[in-house]
C-alpha atoms as a PDB file:
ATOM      1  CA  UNK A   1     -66.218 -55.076 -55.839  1.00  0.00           C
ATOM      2  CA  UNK A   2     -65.051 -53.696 -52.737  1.00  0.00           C
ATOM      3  CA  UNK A   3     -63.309 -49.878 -53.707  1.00  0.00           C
ATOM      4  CA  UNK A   4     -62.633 -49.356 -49.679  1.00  0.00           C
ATOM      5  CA  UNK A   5     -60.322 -52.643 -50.107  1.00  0.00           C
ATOM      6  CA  UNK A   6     -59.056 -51.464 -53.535  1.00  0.00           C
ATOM      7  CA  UNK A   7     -57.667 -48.653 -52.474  1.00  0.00           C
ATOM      8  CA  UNK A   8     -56.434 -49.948 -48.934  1.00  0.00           C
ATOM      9  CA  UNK A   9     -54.425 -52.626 -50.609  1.00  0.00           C
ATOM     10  CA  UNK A  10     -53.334 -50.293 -54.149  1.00  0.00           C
ATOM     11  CA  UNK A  11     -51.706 -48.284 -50.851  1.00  0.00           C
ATOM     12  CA  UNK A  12     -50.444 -51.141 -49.175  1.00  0.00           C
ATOM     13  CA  UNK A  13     -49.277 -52.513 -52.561  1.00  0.00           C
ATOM     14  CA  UNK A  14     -47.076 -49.507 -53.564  1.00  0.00           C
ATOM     15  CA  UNK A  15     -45.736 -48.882 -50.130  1.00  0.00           C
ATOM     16  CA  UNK A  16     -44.426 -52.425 -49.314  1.00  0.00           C
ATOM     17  CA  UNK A  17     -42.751 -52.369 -52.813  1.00  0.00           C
ATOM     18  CA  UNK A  18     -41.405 -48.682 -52.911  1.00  0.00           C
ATOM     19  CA  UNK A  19     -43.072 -48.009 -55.905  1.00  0.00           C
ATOM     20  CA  UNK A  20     -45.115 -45.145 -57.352  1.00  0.00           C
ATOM     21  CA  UNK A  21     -48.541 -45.617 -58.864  1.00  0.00           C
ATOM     22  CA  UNK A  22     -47.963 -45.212 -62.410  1.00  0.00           C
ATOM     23  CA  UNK A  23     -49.117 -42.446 -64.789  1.00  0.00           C
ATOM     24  CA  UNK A  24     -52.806 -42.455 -65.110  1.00  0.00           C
ATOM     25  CA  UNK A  25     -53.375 -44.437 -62.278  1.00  0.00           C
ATOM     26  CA  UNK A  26     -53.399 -48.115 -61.756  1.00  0.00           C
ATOM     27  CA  UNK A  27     -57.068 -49.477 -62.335  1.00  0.00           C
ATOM     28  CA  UNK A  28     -58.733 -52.620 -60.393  1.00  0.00           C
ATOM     29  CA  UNK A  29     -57.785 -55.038 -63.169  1.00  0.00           C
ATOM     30  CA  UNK A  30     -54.522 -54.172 -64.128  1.00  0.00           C
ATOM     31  CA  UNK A  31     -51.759 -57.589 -64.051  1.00  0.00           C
ATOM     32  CA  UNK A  32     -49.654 -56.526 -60.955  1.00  0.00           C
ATOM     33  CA  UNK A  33     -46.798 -58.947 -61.636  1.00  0.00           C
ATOM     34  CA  UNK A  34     -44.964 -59.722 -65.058  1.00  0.00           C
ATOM     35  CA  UNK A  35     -42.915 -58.268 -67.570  1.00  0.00           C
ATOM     36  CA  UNK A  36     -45.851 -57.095 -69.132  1.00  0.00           C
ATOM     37  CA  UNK A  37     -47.093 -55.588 -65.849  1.00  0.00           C
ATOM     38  CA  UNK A  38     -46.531 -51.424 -65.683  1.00  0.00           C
ATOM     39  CA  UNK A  39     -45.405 -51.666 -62.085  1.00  0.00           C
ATOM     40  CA  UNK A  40     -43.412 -54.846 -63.215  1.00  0.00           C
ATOM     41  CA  UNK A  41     -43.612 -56.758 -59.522  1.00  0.00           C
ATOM     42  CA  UNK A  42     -41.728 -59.954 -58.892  1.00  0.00           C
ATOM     43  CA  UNK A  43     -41.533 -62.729 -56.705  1.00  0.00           C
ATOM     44  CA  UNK A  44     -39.712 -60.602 -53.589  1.00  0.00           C
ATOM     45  CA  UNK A  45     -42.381 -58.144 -54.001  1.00  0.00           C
ATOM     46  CA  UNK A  46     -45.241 -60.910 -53.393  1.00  0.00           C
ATOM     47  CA  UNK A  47     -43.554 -61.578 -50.353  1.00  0.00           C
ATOM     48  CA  UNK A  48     -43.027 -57.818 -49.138  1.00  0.00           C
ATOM     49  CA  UNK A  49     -47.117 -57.838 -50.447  1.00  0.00           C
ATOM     50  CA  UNK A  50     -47.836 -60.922 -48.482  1.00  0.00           C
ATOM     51  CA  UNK A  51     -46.228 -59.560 -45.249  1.00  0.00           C
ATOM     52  CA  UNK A  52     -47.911 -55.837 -45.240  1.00  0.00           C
ATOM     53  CA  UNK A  53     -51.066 -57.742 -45.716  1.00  0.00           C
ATOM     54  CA  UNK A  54     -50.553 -59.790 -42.582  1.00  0.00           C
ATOM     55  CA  UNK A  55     -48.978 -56.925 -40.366  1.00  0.00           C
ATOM     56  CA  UNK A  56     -52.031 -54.151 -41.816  1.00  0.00           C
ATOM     57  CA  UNK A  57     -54.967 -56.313 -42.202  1.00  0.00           C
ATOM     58  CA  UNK A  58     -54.520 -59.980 -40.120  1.00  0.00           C
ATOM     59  CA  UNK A  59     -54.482 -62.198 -42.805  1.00  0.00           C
ATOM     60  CA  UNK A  60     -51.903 -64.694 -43.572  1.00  0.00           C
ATOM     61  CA  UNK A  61     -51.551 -65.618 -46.810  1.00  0.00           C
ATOM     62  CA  UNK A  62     -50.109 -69.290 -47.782  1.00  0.00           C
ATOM     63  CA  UNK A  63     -47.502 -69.463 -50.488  1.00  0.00           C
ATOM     64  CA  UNK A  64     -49.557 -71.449 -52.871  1.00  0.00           C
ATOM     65  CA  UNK A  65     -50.880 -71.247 -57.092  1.00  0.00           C
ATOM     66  CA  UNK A  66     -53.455 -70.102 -55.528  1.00  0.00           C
ATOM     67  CA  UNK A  67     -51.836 -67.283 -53.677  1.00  0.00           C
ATOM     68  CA  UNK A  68     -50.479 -65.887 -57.117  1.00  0.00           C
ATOM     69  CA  UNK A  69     -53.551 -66.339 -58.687  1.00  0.00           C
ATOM     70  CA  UNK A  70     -55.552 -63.995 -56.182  1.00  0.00           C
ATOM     71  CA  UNK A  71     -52.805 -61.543 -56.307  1.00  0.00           C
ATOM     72  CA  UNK A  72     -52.672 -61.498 -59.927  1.00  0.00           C
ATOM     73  CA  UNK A  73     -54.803 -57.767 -59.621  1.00  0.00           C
ATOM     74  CA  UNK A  74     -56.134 -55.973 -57.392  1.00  0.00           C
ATOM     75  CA  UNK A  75     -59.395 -56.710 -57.821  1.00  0.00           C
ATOM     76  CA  UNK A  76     -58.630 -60.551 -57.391  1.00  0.00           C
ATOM     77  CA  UNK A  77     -56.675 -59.578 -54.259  1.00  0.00           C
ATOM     78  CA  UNK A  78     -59.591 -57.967 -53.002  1.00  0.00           C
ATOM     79  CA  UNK A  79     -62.144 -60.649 -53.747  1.00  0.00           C
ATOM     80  CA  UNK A  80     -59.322 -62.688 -52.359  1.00  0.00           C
ATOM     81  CA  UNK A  81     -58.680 -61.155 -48.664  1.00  0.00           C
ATOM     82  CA  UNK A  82     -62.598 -59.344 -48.402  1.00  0.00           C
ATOM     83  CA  UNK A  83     -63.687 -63.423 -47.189  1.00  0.00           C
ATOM     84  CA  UNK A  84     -60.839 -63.656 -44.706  1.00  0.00           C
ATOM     85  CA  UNK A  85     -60.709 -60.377 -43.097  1.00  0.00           C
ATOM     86  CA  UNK A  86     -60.953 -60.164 -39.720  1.00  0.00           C
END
């Protein structure tokens, strides 16, 4: 696991969707998007997500399952993008 990337994209993450990182911290594994999700993300957020990404690290990422698979955590995200970074 890549903690550079982790913490590149929990920054990226919280600044694209205006949110603050939640009390104690938001750890590698924690489900990003849901109701049961602290930071409680949604579909408008994965595209805010998808478009920092792009502009911040060159990688375009295709609205596909498997797009909201990888960005399920942050960890996925990171095993995700650390393949197709530039």
């Amino acid at each position: 696991m890549n903690q550079a990337l982790i913490d590149t994209l929990k920054t990226l993450i919280l600044e694209a969707c205006d949110k603050d990182e939640p009390a104690g911290g938001l750890s590698p594994d924690e489900i990003l998007f849901g109701p049961d999700a602290r930071l409680a993300l949604d579909s408008l957020d994965a595209l805010q997500i998808s478009v920092a990404i792009h502009k911040q690290l060159g990688v375009r990422i295709a609205d596909s399952k498997d797009t909201r698979r990888a960005m399920a955590s942050l960890a996925t995200l990171a095993d995700y993008l650390g393949p197709r970074l530039p």
